[in-house]
C-alpha atoms as a PDB file:
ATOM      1  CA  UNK A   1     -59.847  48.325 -16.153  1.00  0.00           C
ATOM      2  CA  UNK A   2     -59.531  46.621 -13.226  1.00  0.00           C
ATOM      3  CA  UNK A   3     -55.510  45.848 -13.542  1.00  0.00           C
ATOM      4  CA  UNK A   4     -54.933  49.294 -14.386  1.00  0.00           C
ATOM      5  CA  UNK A   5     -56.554  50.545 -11.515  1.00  0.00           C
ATOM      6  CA  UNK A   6     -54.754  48.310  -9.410  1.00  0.00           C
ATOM      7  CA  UNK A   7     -51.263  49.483 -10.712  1.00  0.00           C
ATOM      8  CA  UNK A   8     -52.525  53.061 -10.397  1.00  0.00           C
ATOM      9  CA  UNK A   9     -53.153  51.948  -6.803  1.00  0.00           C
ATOM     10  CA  UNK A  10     -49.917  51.119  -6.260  1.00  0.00           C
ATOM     11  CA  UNK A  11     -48.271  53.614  -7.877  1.00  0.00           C
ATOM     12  CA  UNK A  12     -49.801  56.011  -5.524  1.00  0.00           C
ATOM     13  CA  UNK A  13     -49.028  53.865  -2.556  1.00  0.00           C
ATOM     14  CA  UNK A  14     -45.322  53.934  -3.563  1.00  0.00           C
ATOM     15  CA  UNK A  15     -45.502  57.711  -4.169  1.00  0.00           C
ATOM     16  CA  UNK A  16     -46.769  58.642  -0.497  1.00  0.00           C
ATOM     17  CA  UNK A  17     -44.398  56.234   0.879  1.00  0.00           C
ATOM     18  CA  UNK A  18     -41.201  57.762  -0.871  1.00  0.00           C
ATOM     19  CA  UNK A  19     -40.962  60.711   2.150  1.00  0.00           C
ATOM     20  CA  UNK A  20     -40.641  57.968   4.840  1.00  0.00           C
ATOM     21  CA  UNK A  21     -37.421  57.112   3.297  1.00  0.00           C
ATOM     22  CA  UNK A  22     -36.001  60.729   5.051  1.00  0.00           C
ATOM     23  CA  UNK A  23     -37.530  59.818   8.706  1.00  0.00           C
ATOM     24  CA  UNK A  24     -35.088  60.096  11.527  1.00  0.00           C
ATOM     25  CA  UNK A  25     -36.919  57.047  13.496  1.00  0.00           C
ATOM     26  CA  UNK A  26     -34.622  57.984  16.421  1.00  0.00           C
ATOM     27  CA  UNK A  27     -35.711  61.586  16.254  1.00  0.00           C
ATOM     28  CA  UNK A  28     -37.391  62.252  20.000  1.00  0.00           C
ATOM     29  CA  UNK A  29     -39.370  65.199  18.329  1.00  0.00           C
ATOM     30  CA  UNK A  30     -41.367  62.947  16.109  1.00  0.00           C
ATOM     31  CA  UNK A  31     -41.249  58.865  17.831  1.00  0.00           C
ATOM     32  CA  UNK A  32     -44.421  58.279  15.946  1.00  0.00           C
ATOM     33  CA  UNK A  33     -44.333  59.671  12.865  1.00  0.00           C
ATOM     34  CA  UNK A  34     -43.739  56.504  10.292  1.00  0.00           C
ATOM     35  CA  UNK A  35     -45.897  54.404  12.915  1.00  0.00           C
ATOM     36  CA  UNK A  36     -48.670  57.236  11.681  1.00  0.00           C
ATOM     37  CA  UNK A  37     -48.205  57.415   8.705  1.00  0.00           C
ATOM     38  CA  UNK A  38     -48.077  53.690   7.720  1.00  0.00           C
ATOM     39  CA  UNK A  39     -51.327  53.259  10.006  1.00  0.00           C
ATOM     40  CA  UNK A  40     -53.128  56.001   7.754  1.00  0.00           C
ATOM     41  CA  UNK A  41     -51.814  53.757   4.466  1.00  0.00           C
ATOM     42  CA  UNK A  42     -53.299  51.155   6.040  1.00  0.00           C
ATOM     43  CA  UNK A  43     -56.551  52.629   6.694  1.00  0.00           C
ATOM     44  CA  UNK A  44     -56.620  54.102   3.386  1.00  0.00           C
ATOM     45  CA  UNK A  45     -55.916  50.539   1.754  1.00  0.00           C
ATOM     46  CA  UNK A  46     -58.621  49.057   3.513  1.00  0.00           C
ATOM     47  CA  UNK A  47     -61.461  51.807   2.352  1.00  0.00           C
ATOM     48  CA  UNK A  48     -60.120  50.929  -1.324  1.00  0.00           C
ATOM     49  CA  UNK A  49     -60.307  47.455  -0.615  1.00  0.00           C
ATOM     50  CA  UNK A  50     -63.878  47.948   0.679  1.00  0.00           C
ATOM     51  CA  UNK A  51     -64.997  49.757  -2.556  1.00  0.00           C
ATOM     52  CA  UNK A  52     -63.749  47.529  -4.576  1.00  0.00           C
ATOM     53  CA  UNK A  53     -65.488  44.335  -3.157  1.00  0.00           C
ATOM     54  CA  UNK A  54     -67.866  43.058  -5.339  1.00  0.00           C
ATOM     55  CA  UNK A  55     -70.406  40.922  -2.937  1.00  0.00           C
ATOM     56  CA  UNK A  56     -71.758  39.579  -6.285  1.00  0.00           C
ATOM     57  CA  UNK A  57     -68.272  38.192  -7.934  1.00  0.00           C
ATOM     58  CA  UNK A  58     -67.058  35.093  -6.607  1.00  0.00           C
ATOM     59  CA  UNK A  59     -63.754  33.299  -5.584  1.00  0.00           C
ATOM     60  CA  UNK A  60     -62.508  30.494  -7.945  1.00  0.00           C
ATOM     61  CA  UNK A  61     -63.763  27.231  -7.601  1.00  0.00           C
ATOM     62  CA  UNK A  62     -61.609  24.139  -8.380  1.00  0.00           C
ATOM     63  CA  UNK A  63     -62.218  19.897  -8.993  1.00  0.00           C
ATOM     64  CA  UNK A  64     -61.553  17.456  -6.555  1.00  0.00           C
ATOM     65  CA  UNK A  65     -58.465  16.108  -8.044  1.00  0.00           C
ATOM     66  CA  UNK A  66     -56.988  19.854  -7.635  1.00  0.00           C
ATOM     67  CA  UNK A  67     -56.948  19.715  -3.944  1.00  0.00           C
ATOM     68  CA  UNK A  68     -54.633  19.468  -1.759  1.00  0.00           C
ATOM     69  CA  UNK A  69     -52.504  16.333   0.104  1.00  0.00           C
ATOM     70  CA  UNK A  70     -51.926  16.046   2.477  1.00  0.00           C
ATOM     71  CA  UNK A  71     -53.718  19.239   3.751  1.00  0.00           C
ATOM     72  CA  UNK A  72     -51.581  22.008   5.165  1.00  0.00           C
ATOM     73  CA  UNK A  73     -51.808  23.000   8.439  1.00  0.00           C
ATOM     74  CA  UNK A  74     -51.125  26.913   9.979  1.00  0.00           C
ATOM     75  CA  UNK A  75     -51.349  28.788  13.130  1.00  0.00           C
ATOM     76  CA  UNK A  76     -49.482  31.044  15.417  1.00  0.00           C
ATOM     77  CA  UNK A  77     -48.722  27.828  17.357  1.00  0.00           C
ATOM     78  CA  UNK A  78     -47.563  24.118  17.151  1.00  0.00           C
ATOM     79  CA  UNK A  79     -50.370  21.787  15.816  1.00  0.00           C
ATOM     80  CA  UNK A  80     -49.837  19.448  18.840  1.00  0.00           C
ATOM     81  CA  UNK A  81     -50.979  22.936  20.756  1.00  0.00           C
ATOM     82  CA  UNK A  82     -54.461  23.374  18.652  1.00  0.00           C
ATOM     83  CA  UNK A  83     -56.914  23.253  21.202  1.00  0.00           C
ATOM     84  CA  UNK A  84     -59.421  20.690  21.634  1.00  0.00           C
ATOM     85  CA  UNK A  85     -63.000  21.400  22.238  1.00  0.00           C
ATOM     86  CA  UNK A  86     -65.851  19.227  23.567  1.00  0.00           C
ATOM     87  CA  UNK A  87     -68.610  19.093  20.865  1.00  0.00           C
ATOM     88  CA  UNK A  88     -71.228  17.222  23.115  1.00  0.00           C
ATOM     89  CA  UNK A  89     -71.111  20.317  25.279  1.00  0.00           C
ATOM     90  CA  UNK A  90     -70.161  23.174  22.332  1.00  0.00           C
ATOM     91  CA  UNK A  91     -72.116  26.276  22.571  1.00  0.00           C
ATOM     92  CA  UNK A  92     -71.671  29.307  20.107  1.00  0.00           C
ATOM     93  CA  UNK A  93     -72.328  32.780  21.920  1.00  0.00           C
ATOM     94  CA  UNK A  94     -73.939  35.161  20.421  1.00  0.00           C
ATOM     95  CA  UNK A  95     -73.138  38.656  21.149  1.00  0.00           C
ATOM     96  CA  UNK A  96     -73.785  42.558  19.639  1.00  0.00           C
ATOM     97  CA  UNK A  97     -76.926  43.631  17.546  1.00  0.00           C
ATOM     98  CA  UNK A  98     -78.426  40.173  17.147  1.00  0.00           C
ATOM     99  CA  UNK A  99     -81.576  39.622  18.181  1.00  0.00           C
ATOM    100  CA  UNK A 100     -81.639  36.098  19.436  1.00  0.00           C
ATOM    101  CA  UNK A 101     -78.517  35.530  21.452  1.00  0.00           C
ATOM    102  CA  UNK A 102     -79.410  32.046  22.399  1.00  0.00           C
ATOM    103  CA  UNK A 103     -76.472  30.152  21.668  1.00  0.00           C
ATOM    104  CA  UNK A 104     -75.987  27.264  19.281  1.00  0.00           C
ATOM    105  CA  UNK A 105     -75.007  23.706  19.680  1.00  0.00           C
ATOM    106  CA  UNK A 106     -72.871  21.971  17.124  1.00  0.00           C
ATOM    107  CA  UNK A 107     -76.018  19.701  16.537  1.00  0.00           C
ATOM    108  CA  UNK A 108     -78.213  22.545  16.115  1.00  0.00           C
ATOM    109  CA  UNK A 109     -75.897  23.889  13.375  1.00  0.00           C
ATOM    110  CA  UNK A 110     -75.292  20.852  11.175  1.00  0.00           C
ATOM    111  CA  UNK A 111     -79.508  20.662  11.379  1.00  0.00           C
ATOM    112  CA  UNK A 112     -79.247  24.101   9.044  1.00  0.00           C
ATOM    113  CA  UNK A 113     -79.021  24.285   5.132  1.00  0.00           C
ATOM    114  CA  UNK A 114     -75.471  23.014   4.393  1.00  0.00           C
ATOM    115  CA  UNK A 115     -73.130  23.946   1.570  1.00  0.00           C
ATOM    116  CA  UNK A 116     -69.721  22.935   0.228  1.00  0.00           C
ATOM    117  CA  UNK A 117     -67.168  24.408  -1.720  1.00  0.00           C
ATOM    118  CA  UNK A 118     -63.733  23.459  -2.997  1.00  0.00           C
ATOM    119  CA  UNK A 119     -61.664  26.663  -2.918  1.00  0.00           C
ATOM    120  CA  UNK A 120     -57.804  28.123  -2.400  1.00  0.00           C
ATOM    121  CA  UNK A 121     -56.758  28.927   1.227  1.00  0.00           C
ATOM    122  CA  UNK A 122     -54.251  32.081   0.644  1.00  0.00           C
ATOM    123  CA  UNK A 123     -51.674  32.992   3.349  1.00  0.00           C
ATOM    124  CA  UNK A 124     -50.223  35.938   3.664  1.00  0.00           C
ATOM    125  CA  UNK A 125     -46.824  34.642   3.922  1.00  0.00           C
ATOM    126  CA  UNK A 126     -47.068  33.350   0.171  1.00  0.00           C
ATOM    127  CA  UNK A 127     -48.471  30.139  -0.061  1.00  0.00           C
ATOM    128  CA  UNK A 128     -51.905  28.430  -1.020  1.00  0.00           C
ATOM    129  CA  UNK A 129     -53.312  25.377  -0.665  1.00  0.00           C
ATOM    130  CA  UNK A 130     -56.930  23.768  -1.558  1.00  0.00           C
ATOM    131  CA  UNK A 131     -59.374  22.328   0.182  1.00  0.00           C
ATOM    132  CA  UNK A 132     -62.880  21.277   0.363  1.00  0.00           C
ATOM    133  CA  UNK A 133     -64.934  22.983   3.198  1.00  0.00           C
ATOM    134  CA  UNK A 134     -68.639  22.442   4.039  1.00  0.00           C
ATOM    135  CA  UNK A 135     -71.140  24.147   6.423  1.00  0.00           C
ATOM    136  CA  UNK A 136     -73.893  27.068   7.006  1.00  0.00           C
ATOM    137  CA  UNK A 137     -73.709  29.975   4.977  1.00  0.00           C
ATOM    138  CA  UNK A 138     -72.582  32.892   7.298  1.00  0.00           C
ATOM    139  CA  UNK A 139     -75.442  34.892   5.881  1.00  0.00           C
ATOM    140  CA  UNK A 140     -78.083  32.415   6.414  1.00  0.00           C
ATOM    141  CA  UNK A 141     -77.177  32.319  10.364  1.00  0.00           C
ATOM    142  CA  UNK A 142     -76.921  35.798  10.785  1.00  0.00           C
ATOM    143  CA  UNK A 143     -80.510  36.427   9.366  1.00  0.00           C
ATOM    144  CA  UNK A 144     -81.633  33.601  11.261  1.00  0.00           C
ATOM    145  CA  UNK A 145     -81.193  34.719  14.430  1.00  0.00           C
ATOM    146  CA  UNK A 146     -82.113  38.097  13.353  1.00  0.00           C
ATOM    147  CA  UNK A 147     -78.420  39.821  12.731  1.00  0.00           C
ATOM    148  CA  UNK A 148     -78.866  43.776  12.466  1.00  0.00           C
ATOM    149  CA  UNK A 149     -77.111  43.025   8.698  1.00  0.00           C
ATOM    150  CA  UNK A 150     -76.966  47.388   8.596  1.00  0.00           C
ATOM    151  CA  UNK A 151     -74.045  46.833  11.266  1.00  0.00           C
ATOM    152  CA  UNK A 152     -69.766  47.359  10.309  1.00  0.00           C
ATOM    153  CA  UNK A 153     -68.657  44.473  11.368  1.00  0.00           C
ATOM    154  CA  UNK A 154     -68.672  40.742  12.417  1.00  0.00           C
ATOM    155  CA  UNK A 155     -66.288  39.310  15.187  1.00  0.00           C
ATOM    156  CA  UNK A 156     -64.815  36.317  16.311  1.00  0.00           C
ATOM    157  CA  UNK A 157     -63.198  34.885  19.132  1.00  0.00           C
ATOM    158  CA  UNK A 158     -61.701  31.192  19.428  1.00  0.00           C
ATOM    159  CA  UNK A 159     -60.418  29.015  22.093  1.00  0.00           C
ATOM    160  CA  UNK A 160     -56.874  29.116  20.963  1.00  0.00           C
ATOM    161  CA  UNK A 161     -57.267  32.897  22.343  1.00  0.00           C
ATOM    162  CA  UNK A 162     -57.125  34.095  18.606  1.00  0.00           C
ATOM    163  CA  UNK A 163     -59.629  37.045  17.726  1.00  0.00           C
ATOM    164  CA  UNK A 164     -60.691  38.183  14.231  1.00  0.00           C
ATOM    165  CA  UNK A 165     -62.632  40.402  12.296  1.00  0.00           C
ATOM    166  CA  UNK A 166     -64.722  41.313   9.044  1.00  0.00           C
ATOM    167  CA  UNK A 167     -66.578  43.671   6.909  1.00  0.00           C
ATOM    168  CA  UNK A 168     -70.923  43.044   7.070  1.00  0.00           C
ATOM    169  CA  UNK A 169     -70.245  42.599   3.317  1.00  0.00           C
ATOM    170  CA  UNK A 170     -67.839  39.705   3.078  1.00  0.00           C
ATOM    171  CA  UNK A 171     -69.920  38.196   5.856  1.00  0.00           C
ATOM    172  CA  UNK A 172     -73.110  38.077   3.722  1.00  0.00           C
ATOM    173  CA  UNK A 173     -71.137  36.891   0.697  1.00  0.00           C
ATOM    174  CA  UNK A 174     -72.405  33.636  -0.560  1.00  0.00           C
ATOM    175  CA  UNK A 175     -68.897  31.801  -0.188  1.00  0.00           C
ATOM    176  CA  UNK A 176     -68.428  32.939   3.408  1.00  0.00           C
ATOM    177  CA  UNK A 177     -69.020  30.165   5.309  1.00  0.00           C
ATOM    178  CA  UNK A 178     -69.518  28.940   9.309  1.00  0.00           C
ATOM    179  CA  UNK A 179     -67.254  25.891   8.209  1.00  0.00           C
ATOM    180  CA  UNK A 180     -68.218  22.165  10.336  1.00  0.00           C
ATOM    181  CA  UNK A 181     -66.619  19.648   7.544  1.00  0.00           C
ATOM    182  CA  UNK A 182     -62.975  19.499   6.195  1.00  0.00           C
ATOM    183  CA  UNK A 183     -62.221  16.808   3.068  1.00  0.00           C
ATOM    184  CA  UNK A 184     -65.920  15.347   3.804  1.00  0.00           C
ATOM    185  CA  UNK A 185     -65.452  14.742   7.341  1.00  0.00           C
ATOM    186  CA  UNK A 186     -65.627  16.653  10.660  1.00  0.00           C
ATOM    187  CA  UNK A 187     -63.241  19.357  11.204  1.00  0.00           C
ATOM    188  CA  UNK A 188     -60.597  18.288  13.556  1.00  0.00           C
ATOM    189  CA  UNK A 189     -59.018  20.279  16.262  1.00  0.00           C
ATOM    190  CA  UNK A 190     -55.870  21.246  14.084  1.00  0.00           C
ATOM    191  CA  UNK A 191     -58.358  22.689  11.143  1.00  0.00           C
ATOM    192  CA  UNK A 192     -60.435  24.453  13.596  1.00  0.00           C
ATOM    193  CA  UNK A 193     -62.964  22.213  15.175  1.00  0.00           C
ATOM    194  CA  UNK A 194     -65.761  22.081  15.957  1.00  0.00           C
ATOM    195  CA  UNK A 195     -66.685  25.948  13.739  1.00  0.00           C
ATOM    196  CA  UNK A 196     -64.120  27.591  11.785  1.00  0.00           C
ATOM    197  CA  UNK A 197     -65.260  30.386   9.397  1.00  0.00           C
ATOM    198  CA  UNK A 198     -63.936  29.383   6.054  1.00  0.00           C
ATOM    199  CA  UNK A 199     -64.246  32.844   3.467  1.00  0.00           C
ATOM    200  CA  UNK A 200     -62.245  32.222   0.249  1.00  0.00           C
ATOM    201  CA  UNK A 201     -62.374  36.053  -0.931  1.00  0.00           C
ATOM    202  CA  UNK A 202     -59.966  36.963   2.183  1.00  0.00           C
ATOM    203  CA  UNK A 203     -56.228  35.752   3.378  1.00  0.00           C
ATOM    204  CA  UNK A 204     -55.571  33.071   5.523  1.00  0.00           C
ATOM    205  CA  UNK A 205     -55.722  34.711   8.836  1.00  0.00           C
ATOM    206  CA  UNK A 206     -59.025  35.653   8.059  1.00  0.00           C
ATOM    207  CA  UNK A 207     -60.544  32.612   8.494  1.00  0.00           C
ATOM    208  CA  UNK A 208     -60.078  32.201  12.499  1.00  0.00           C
ATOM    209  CA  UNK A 209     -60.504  28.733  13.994  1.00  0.00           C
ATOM    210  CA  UNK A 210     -62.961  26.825  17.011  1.00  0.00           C
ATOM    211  CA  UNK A 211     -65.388  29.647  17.213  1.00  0.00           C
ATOM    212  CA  UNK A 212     -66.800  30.407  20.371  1.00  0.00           C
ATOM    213  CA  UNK A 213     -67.935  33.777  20.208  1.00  0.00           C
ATOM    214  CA  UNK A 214     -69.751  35.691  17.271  1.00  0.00           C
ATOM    215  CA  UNK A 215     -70.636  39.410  17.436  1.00  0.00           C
ATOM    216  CA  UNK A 216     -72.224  41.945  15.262  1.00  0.00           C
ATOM    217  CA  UNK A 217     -71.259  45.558  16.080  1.00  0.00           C
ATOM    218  CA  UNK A 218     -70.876  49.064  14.848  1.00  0.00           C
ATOM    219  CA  UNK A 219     -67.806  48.773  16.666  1.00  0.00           C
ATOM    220  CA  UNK A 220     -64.169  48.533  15.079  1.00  0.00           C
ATOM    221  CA  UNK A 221     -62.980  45.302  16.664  1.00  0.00           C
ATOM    222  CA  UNK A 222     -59.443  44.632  15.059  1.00  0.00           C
ATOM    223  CA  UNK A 223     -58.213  41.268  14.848  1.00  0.00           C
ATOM    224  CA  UNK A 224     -54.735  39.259  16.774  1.00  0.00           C
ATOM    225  CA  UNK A 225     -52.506  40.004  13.422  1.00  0.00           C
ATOM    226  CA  UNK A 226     -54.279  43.470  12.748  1.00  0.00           C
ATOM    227  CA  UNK A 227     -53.273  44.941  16.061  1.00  0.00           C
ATOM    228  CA  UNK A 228     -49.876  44.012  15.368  1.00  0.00           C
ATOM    229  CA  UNK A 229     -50.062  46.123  12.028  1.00  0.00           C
ATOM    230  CA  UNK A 230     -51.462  43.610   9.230  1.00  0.00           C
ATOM    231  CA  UNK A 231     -53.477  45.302   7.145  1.00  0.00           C
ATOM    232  CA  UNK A 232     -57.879  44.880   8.304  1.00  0.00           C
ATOM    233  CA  UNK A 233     -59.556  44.082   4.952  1.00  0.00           C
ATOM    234  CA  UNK A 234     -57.486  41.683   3.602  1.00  0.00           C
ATOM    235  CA  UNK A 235     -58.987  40.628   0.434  1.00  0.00           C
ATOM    236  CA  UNK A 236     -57.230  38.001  -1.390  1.00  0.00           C
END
């Protein structure tokens, strides 16, 4: 059911895209009009995306021997750029409808219920890798510190100046992850230390790296590749 819906999908994605094909880009009467319309295909893949999230099914698992080496690294920089972050003096803000916006030391998060998984890291641009991530279930902190959970949307911003994005749903999936451990150690700077979120059931870019900011909001806050066009849900 579900891989003929998904070719149905398509089909009608190729259909409405067929009349771009006679768009005079150049035309000064109508600058904007494939900008428009692929922004509405956009928005209309995400809502499908949304409704066909199943918070319940999860993303493959794999062994141990299955992962990855060496580990791969990505970024819209060099890795000798990836920032570096003092973890003696770390502090996660806390922003948006969340009712304790005390922030949170790196210690103070390893003291919380930990969990690991061994899962695939999808990137948009075709490959996959996998990797073993531990740390606090996103949905465990954002109840903790008393997350309005009826809210759109959960934001990030990082240190490298990167900014993401995601749906209250994926957050409170079980696999989605505030990531502190990377192949049973520490996350280093180049895989996102000291926080990264690690959330198997999206691509790559949606798992932004050395946290510093975490909001909950009704608020449509885009992401750094979503604002340049890629599409907002993501799922993988």
């Amino acid at each position: 059911m579900i891989h003929r819906r998904s070719l149905l999908l398509r089909a009608m994605a190729l259909g409405a895209a067929a009349p771009l094909g006679g768009c005079n880009y150049e035309d000064p009467a109508h600058p904007d009009l494939a900008d428009k319309f692929l922004h509405a295909m956009s928005a209309w893949n995400d809502r499908v995306q949304a409704a066909l999230f199943d918070p319940h099914t999860l993303a493959p698992t794999f062994r141990p021997d299955q992962i990855t080496n060496p580990p791969r690294f990505n970024a819209f920089y060099p890795i000798d750029q990836a920032p570096v972050v003092d973890e003696a003096t770390y502090k996660l803000e806390l922003g948006g409808q969340i009712q304790n916006k005390t922030p949170w030391s790196l210690r103070q998060l390893r003291t919380l219920p930990q969990e690991s998984q061994i899962t695939r890291f999808v990137c948009v641009e075709g490959w996959r890798v996998i990797g073993q991530w531990s740390g606090v279930p996103l949905g465990r902190f954002l109840r903790q510190v008393g997350a309005d959970t009826s809210c759109k949307y959960v934001s990030f911003k990082c240190a490298d100046g990167y900014y993401s994005s995601i749906d209250m749903a994926s957050a409170l999936h079980p696999q989605t992850i505030l990531a502190l451990d990377f192949l049973g150690a520490p996350l280093t700077a180049p895989f996102g230390a000291p926080v990264r979120l690690r959330i198997p059931t999206k691509l790559g870019f949606k798992n932004p790296k050395s946290i510093m900011q975490l909001a909950v909001t009704n608020v449509y806050p885009g992401g750094y590749w979503e604002d340049q066009g890629y599409n907002w849900f993501s799922g993988s």
